[in-house]
C-alpha atoms as a PDB file:
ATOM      1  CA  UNK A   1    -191.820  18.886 167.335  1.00  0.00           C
ATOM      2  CA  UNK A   2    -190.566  22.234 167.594  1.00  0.00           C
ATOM      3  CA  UNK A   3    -189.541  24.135 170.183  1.00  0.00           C
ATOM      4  CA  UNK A   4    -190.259  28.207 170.775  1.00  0.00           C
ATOM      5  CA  UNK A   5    -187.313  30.902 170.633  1.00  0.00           C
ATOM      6  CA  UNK A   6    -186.434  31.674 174.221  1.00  0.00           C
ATOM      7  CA  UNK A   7    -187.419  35.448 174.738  1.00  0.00           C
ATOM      8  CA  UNK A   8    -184.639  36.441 175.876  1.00  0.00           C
ATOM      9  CA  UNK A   9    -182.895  35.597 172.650  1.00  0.00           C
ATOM     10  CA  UNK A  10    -185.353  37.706 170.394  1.00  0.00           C
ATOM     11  CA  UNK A  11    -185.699  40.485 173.189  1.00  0.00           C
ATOM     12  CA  UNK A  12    -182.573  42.509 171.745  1.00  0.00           C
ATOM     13  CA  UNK A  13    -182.283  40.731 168.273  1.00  0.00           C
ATOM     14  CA  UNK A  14    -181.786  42.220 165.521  1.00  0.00           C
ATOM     15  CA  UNK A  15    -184.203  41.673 161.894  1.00  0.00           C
ATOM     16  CA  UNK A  16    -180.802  39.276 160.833  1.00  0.00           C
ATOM     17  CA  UNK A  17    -180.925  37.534 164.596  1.00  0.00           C
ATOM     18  CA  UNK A  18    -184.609  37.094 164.256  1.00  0.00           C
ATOM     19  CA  UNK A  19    -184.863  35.228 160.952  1.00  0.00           C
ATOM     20  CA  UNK A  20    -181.532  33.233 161.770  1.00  0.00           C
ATOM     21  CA  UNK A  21    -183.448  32.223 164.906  1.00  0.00           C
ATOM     22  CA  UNK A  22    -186.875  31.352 162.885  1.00  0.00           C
ATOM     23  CA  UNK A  23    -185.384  29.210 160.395  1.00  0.00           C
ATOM     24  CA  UNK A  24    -183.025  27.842 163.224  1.00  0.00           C
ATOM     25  CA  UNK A  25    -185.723  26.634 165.280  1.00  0.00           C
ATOM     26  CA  UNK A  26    -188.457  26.355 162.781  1.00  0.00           C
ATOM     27  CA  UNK A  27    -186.412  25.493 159.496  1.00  0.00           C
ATOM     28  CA  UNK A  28    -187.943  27.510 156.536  1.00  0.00           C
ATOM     29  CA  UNK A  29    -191.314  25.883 155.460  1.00  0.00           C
ATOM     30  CA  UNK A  30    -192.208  26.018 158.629  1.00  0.00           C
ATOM     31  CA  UNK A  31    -190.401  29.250 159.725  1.00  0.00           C
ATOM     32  CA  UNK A  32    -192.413  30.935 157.298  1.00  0.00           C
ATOM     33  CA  UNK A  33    -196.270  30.075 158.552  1.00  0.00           C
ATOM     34  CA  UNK A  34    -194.684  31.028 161.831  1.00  0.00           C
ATOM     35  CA  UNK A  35    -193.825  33.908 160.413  1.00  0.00           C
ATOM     36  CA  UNK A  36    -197.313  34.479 158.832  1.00  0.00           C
ATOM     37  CA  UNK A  37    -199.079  34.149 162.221  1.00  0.00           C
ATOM     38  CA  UNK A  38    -196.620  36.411 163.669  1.00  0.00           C
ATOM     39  CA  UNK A  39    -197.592  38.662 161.394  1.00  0.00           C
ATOM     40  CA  UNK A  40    -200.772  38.318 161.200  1.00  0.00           C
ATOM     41  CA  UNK A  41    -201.183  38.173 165.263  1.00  0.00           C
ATOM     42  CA  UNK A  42    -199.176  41.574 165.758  1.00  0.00           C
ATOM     43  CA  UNK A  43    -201.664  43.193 163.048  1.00  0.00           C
ATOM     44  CA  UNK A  44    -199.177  43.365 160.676  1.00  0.00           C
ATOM     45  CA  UNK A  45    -201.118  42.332 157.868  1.00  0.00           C
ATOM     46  CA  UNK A  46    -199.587  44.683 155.304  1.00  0.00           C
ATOM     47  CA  UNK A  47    -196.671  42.492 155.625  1.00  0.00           C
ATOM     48  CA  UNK A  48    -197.566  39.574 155.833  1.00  0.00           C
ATOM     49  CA  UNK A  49    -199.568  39.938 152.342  1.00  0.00           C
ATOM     50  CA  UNK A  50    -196.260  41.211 151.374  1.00  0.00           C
ATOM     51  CA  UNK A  51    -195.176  38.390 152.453  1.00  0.00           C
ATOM     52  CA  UNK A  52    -197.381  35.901 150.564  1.00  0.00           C
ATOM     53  CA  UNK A  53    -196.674  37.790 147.073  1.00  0.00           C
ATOM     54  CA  UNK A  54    -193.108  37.326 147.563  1.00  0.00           C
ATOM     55  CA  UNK A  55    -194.136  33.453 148.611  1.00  0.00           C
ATOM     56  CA  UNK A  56    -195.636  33.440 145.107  1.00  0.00           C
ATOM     57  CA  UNK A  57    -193.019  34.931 143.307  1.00  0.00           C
ATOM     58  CA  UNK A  58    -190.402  32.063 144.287  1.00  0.00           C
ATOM     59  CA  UNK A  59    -192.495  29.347 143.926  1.00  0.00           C
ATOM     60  CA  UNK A  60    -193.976  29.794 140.946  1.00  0.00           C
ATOM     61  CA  UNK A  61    -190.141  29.579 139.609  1.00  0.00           C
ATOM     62  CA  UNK A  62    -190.103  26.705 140.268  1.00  0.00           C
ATOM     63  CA  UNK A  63    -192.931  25.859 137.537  1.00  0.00           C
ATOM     64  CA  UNK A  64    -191.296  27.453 135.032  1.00  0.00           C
ATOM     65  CA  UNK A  65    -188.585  26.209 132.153  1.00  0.00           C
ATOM     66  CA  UNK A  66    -185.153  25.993 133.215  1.00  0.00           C
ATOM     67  CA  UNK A  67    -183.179  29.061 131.720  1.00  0.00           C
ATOM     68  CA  UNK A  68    -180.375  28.342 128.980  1.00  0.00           C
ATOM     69  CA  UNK A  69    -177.426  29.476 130.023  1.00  0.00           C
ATOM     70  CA  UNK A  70    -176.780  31.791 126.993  1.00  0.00           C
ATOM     71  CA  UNK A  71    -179.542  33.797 128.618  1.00  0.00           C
ATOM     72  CA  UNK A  72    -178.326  34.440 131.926  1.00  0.00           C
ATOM     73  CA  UNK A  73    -175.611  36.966 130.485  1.00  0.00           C
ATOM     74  CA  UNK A  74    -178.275  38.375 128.071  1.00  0.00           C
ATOM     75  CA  UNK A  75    -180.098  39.030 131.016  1.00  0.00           C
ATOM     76  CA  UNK A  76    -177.882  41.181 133.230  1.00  0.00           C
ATOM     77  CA  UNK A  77    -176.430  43.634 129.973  1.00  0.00           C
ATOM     78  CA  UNK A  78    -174.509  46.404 130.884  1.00  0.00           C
ATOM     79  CA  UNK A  79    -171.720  47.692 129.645  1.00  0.00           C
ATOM     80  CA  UNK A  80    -168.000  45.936 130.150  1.00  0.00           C
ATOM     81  CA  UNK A  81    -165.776  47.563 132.545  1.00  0.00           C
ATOM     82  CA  UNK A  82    -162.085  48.913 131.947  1.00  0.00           C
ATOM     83  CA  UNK A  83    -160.066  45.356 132.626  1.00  0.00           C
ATOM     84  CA  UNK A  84    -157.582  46.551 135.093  1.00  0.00           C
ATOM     85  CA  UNK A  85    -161.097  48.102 137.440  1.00  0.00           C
ATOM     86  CA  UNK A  86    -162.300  45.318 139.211  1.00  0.00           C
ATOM     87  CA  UNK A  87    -165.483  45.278 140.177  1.00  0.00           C
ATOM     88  CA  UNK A  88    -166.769  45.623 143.752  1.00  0.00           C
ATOM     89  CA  UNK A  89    -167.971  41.698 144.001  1.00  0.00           C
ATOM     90  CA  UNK A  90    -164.585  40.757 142.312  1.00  0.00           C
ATOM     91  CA  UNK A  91    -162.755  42.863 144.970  1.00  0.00           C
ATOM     92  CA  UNK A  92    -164.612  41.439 148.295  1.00  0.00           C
ATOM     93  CA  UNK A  93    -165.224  37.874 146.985  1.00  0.00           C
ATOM     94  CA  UNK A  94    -164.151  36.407 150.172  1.00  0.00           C
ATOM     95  CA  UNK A  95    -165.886  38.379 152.538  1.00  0.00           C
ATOM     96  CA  UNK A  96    -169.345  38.597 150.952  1.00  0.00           C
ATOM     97  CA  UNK A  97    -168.889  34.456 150.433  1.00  0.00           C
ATOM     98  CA  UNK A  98    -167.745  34.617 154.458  1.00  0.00           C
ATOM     99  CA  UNK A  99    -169.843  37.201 155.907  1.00  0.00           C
ATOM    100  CA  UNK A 100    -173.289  37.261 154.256  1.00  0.00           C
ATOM    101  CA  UNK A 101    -175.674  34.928 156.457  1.00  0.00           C
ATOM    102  CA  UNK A 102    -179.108  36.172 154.523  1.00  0.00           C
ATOM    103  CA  UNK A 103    -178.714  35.098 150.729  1.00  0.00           C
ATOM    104  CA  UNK A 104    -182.349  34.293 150.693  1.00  0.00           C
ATOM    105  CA  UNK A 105    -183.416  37.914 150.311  1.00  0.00           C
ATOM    106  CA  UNK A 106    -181.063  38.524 147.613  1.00  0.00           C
ATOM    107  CA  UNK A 107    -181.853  35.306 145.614  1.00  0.00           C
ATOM    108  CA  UNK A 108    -185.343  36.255 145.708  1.00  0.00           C
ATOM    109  CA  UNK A 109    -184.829  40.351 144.625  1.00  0.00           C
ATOM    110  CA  UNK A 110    -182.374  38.800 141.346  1.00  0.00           C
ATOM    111  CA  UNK A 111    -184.955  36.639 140.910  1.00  0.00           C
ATOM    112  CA  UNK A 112    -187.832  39.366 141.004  1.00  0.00           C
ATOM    113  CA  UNK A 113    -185.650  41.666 139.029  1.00  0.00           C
ATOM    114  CA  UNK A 114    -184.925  39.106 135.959  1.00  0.00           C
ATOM    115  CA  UNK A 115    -181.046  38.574 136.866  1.00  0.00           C
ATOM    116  CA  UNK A 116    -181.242  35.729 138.061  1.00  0.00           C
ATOM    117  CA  UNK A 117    -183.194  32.669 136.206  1.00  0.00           C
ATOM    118  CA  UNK A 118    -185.028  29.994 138.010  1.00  0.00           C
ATOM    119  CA  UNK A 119    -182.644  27.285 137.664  1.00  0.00           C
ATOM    120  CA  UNK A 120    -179.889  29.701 139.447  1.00  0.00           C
ATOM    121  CA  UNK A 121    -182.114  30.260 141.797  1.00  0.00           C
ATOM    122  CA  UNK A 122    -182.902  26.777 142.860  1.00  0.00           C
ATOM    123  CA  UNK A 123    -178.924  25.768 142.632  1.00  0.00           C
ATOM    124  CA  UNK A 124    -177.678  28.378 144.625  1.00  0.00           C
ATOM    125  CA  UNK A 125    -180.829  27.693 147.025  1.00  0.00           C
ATOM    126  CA  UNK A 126    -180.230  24.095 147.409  1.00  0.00           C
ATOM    127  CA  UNK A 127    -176.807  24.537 149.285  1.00  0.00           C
ATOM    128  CA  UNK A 128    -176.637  23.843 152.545  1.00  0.00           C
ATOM    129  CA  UNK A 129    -174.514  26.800 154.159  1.00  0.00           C
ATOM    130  CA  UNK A 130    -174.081  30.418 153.587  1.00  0.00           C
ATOM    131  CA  UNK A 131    -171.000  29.847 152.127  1.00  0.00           C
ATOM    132  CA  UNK A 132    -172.096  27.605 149.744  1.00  0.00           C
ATOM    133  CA  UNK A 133    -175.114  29.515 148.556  1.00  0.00           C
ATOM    134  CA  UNK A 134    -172.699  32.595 148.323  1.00  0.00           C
ATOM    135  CA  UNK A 135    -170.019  30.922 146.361  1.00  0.00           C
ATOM    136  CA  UNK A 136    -172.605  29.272 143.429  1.00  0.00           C
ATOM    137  CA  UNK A 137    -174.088  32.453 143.186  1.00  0.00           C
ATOM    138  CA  UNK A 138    -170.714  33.762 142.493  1.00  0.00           C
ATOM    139  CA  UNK A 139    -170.233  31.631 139.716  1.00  0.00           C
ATOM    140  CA  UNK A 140    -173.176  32.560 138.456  1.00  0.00           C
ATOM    141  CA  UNK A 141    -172.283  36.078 138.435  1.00  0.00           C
ATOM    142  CA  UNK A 142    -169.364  35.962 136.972  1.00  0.00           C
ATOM    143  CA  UNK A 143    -171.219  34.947 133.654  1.00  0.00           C
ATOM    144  CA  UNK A 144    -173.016  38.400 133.615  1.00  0.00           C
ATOM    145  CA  UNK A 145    -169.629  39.669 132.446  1.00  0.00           C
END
């Protein structure tokens, strides 16, 4: 079984602190019908619709053909920057792979916004720390040009 977040913990948490404690205690399939009923208990049902779309969103990609990876870099376009500016992800590689504890959000909003294809999205979601999942989707970055 699970057990509940102590109250204390969530009294002064933070939106980061409270879904580090759901899928903590809960672990994410799970985490996220707790979530739901939260939701959904609080009267928050905006949200938690919100919620369900997003749900949607990510796992229909997994349905879907696996990208080539000619396309990823056709995908982000853009024009190429002056070789001796580095870009800001180039210049704080080590502290967004370090630092950044919620790469599910971000996955999902490259995802939603056509960056980032499917089978990315399912690598860099199948690591098991932070620091994993920030360090494939680095790589996969880097091919955006």
């Amino acid at each position: 079984g699970y057990s509940q977040i102590p109250y204390g913990k969530l009294e002064e948490a933070d939106e980061e602190d409270v879904a580090r404690f759901i899928i903590s205690f809960y672990k994410e399939s799970y985490g996220i019908e707790v979530t739901l009923g939260v939701l959904e208990a609080i009267d928050e049902r905006q949200a938690a619709e919100n919620l369900r779309t997003d749900l949607k969103t990510v796992s229909s990609c997994a349905s879907q053909e696996p990208a080539k990876m000619e396309d990823q870099g056709a995908a982000a376009g853009g024009e190429q920057q002056a070789e001796d500016e580095k870009h800001f992800v180039d210049k704080h590689r080590t502290d967004l792979i370090q630092r950044v504890t919620l790469v599910a959000p971000i996955l999902d909003d490259l995802l939603q916004d056509g960056l980032l294809p499917c089978e990315a999205y399912n690598m860099v979601h199948s690591r098991n720390t932070d620091q994993e999942k920030m360090r494939t989707l680095y790589d996969h970055v880097k091919s955006w040009g």
